[in-house]
C-alpha atoms as a PDB file:
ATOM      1  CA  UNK A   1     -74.255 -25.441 -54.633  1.00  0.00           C
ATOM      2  CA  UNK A   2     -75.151 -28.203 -52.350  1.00  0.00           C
ATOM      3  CA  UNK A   3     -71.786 -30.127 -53.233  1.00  0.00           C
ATOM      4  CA  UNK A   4     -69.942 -26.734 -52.371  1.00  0.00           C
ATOM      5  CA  UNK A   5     -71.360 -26.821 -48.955  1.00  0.00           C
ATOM      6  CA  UNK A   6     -71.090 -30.038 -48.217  1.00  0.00           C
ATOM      7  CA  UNK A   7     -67.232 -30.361 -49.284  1.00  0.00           C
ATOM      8  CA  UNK A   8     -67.316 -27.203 -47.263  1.00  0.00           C
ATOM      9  CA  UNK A   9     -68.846 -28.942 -44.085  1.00  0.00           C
ATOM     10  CA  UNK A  10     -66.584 -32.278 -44.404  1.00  0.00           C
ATOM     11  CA  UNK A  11     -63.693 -29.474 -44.616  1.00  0.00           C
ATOM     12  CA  UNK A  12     -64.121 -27.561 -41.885  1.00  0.00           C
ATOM     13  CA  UNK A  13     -65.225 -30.665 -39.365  1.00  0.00           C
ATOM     14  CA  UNK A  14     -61.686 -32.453 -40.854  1.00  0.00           C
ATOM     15  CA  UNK A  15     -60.141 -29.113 -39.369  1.00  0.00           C
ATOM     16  CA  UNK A  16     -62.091 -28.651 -35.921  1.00  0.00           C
ATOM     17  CA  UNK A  17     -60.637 -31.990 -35.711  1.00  0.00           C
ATOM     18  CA  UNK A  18     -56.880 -31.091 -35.738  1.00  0.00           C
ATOM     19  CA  UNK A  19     -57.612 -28.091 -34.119  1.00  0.00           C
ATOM     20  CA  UNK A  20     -58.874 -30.442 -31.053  1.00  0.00           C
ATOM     21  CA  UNK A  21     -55.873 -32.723 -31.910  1.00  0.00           C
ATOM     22  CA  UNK A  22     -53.813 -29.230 -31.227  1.00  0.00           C
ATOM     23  CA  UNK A  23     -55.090 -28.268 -28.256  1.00  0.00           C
ATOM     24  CA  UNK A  24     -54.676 -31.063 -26.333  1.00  0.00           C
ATOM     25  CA  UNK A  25     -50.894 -30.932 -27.014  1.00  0.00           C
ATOM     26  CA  UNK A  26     -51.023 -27.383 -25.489  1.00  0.00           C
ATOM     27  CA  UNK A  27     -49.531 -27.051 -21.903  1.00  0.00           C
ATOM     28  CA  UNK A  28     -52.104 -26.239 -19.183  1.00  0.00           C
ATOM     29  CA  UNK A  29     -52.909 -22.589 -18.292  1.00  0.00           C
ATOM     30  CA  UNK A  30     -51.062 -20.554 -16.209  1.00  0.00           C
ATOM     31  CA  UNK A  31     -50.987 -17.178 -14.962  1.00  0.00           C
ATOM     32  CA  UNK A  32     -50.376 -15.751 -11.737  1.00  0.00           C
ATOM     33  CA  UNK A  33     -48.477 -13.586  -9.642  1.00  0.00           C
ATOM     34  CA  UNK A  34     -45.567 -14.178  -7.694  1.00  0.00           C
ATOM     35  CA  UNK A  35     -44.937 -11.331  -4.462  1.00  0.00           C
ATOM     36  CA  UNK A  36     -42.607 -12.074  -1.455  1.00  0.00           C
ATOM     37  CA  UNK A  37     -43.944 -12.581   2.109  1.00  0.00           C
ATOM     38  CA  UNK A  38     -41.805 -14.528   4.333  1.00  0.00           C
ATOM     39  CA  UNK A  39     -41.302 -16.666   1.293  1.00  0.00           C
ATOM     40  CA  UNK A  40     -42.022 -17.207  -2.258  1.00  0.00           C
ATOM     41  CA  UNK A  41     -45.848 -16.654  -2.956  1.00  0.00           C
ATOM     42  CA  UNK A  42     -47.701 -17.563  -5.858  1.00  0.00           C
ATOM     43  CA  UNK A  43     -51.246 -16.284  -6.408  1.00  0.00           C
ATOM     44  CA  UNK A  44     -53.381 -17.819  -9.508  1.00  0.00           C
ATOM     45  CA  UNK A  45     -53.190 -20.508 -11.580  1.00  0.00           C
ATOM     46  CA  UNK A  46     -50.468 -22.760 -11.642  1.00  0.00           C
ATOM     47  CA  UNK A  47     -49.327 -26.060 -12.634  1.00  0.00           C
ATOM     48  CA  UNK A  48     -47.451 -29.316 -11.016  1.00  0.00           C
ATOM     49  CA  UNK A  49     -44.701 -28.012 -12.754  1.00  0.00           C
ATOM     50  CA  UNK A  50     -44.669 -24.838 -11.529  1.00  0.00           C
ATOM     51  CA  UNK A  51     -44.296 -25.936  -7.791  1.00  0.00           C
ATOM     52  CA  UNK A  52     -42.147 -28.631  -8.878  1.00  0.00           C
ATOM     53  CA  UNK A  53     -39.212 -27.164 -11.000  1.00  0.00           C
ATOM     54  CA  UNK A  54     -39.188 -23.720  -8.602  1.00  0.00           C
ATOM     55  CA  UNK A  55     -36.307 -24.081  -5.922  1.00  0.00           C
ATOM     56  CA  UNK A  56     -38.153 -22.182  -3.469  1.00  0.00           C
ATOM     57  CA  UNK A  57     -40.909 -25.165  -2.893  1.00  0.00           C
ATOM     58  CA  UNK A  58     -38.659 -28.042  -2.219  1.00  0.00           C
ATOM     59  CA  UNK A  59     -41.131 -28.911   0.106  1.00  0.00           C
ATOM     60  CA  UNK A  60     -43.295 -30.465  -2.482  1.00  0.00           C
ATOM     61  CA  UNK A  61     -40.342 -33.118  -3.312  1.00  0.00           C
ATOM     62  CA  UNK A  62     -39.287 -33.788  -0.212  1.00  0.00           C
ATOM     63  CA  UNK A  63     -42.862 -34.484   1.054  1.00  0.00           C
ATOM     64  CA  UNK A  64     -43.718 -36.127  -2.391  1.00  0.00           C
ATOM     65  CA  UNK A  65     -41.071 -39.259  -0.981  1.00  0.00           C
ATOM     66  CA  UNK A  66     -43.391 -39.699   2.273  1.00  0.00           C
ATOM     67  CA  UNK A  67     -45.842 -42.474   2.829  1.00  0.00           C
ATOM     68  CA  UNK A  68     -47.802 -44.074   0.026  1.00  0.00           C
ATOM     69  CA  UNK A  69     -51.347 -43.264  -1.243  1.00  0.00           C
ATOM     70  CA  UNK A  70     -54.310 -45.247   0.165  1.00  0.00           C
ATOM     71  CA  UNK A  71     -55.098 -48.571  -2.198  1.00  0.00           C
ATOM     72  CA  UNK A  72     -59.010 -48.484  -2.035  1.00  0.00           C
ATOM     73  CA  UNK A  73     -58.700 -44.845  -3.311  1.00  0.00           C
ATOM     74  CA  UNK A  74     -56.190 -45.599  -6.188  1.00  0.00           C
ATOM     75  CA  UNK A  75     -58.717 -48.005  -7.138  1.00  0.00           C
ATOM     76  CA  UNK A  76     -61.474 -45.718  -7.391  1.00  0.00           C
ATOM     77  CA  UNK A  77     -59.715 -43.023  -8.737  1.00  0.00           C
ATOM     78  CA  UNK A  78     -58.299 -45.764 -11.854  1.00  0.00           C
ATOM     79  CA  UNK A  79     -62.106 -46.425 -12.204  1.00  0.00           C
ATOM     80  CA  UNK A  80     -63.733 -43.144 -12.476  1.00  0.00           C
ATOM     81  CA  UNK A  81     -60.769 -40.999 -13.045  1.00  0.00           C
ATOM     82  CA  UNK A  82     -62.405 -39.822 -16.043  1.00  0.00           C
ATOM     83  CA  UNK A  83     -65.215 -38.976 -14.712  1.00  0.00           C
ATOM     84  CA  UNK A  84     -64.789 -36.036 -12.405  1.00  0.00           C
ATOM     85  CA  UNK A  85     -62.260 -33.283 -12.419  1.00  0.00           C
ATOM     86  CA  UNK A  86     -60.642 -32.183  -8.824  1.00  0.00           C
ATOM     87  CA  UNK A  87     -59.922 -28.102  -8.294  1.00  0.00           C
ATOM     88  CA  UNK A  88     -57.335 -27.670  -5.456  1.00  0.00           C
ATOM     89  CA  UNK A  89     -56.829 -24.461  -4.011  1.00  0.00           C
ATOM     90  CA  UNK A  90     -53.737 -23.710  -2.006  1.00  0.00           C
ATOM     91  CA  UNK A  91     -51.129 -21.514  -0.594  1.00  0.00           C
ATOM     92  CA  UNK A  92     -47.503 -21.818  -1.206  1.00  0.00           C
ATOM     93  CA  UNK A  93     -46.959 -20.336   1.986  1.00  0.00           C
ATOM     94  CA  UNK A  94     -48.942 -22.805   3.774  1.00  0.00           C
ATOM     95  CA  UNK A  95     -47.661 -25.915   5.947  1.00  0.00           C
ATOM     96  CA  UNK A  96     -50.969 -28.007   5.604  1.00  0.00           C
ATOM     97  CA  UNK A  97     -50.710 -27.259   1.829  1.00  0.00           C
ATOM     98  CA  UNK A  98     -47.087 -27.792   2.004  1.00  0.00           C
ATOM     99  CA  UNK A  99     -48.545 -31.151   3.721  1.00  0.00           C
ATOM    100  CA  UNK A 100     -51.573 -32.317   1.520  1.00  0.00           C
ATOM    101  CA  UNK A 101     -50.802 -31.545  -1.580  1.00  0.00           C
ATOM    102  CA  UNK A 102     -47.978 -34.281  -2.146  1.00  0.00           C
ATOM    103  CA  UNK A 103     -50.715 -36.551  -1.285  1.00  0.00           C
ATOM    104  CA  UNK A 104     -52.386 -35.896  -3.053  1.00  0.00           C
ATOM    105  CA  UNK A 105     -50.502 -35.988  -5.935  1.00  0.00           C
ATOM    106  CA  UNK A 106     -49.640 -39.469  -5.294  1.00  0.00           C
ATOM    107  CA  UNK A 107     -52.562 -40.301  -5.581  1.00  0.00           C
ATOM    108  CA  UNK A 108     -52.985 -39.202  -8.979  1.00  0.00           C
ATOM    109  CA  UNK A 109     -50.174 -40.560 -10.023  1.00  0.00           C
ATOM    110  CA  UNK A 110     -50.326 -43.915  -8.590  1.00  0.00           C
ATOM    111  CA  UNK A 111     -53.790 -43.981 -10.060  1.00  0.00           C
ATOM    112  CA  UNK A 112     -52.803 -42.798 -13.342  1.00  0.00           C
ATOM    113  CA  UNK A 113     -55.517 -40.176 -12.748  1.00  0.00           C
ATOM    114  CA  UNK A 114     -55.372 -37.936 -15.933  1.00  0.00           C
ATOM    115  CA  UNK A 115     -53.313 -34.488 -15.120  1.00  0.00           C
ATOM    116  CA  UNK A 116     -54.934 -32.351 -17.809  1.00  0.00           C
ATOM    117  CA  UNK A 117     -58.699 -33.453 -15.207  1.00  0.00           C
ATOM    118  CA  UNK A 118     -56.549 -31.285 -12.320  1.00  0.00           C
ATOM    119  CA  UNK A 119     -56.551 -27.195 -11.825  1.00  0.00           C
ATOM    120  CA  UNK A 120     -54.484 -25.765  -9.179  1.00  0.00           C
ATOM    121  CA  UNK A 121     -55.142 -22.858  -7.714  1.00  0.00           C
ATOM    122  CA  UNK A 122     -52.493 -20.484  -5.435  1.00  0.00           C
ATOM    123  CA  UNK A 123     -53.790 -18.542  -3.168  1.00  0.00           C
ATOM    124  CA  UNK A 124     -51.971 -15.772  -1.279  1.00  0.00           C
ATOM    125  CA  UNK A 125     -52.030 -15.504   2.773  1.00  0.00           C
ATOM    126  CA  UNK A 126     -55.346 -13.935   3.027  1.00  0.00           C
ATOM    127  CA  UNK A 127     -56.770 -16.579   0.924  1.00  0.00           C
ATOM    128  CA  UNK A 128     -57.598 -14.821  -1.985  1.00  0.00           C
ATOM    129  CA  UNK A 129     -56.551 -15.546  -5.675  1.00  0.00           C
ATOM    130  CA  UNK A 130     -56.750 -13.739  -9.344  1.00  0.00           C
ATOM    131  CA  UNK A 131     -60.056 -13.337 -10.573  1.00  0.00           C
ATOM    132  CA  UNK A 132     -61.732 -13.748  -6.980  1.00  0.00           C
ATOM    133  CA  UNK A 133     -61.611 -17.320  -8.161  1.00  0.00           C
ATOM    134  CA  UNK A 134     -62.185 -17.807  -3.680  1.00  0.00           C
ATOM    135  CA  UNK A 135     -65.166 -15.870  -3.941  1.00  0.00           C
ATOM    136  CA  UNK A 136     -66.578 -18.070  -6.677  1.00  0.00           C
ATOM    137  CA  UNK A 137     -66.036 -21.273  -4.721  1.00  0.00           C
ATOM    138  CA  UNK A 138     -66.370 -20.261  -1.322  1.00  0.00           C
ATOM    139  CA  UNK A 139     -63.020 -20.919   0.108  1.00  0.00           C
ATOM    140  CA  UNK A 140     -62.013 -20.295   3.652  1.00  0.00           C
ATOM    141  CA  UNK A 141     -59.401 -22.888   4.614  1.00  0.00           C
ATOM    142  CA  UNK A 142     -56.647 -24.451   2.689  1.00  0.00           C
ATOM    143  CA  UNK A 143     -55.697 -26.735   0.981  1.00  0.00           C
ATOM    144  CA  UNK A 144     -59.578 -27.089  -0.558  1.00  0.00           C
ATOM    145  CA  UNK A 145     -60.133 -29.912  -2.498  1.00  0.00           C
ATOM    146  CA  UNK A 146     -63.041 -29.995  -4.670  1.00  0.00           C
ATOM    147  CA  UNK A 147     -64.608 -32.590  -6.423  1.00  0.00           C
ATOM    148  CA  UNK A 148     -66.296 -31.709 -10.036  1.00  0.00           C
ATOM    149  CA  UNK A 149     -68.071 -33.556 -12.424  1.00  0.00           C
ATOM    150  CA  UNK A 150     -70.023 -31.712 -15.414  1.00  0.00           C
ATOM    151  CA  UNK A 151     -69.388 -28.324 -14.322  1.00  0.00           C
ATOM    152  CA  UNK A 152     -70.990 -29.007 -10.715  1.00  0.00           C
ATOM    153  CA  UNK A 153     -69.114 -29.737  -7.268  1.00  0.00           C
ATOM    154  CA  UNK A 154     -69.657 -33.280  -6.325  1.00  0.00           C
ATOM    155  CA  UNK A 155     -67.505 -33.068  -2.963  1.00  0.00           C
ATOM    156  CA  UNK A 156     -65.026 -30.985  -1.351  1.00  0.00           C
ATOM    157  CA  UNK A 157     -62.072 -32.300   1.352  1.00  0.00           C
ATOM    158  CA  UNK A 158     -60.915 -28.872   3.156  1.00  0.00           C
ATOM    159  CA  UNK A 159     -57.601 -29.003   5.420  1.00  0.00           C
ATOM    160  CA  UNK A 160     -56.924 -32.694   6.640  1.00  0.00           C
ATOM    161  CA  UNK A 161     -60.574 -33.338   6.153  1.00  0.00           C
ATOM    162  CA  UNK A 162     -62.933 -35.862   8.243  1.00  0.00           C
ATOM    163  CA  UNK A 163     -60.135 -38.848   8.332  1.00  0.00           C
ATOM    164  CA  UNK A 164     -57.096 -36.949   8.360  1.00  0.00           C
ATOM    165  CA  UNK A 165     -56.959 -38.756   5.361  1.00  0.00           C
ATOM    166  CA  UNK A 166     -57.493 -36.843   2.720  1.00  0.00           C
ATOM    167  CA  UNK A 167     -56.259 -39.446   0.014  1.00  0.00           C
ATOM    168  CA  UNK A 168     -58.542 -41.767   1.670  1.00  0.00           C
ATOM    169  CA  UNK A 169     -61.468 -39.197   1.733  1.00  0.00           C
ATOM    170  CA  UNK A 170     -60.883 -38.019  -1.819  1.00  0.00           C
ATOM    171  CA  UNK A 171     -60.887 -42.096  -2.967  1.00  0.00           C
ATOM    172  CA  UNK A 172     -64.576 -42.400  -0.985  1.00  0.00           C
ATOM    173  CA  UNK A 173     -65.820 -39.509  -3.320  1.00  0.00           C
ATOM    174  CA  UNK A 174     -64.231 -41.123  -6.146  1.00  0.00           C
ATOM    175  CA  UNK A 175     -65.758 -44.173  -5.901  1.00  0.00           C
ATOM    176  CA  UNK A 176     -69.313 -42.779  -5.222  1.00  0.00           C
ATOM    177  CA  UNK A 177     -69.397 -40.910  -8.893  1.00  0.00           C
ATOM    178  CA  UNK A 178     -71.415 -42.981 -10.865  1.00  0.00           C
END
């Protein structure tokens, strides 16, 4: 009996381990809603790729080619990268998300900051998203970045933030998680 449940135990902790393995090799979440209102809106959760690969957000390439991310904050997000997770909330329709966000992505990838540590969330024009997701975090303004480690906000950058910097801003926090 106690060899049955202990080949048992080995087996199923050998699976839970490929399951893991599995998971991580599945894309990031995504659902949302798309509507029209003076442009292309997305409301939910999205991904990079998402914004990227859809021909109605050009913007995001075209702005991704501007300026260069700030070094002291590629160095603290390469440093404690894995140690927070950033939720961005933002609006397809708007120009200071249409703005930030490329920065913010250069950042992360200059930094090599893990994507899978990033959740995007689109909000339509009266700010409010699937799930009442805005609600939950208390957004009023975006782009909203928020800083989380273990479950709790650390930080949040809203808009252009105290620097009009928000790469800059985002590296302070970074480099401030212990």
């Amino acid at each position: 009996m106690k060899r049955t449940l202990i080949a048992g135990m080995l087996t199923l902790g050998a699976w839970s381990c490929t399951v893991k393995k599995m998971a991580l090799a599945v894309p990031p979440v995504h659902a949302f809603e798309t509507s029209y209102d003076r442009g292309k809106v997305l409301k939910g959760l999205v991904t990079r790729q998402d914004i990227e690969s859809d021909t109605a957000f050009t913007w995001f390439k075209q702005n991704m080619q501007l300026g260069t991310a700030n070094a002291q904050a590629i160095d603290a997000f390469k440093k404690n990268g894995a140690k927070f997770q950033v939720v961005v909330f933002f609006g397809t329709w708007c120009e200071d998300s249409q703005n930030l966000l490329p920065v913010f992505y250069r950042l992360a990838d200059k930094s090599g900051y893990p994507l899978e540590n990033i959740t995007l969330i689109a909000v339509d024009r009266a700010k409010a998203t699937l799930d009442n997701l805005h609600k939950a975090f208390n957004i009023t303004n975006v782009p909203t970045f928020i800083v989380m480690r273990d479950g709790k906000e650390v930080a949040r950058v809203v808009e252009y933030g105290k620097y009009g910097e928000i790469d800059k801003e985002l590296g302070e926090i970074a480099a401030g998680i212990q």
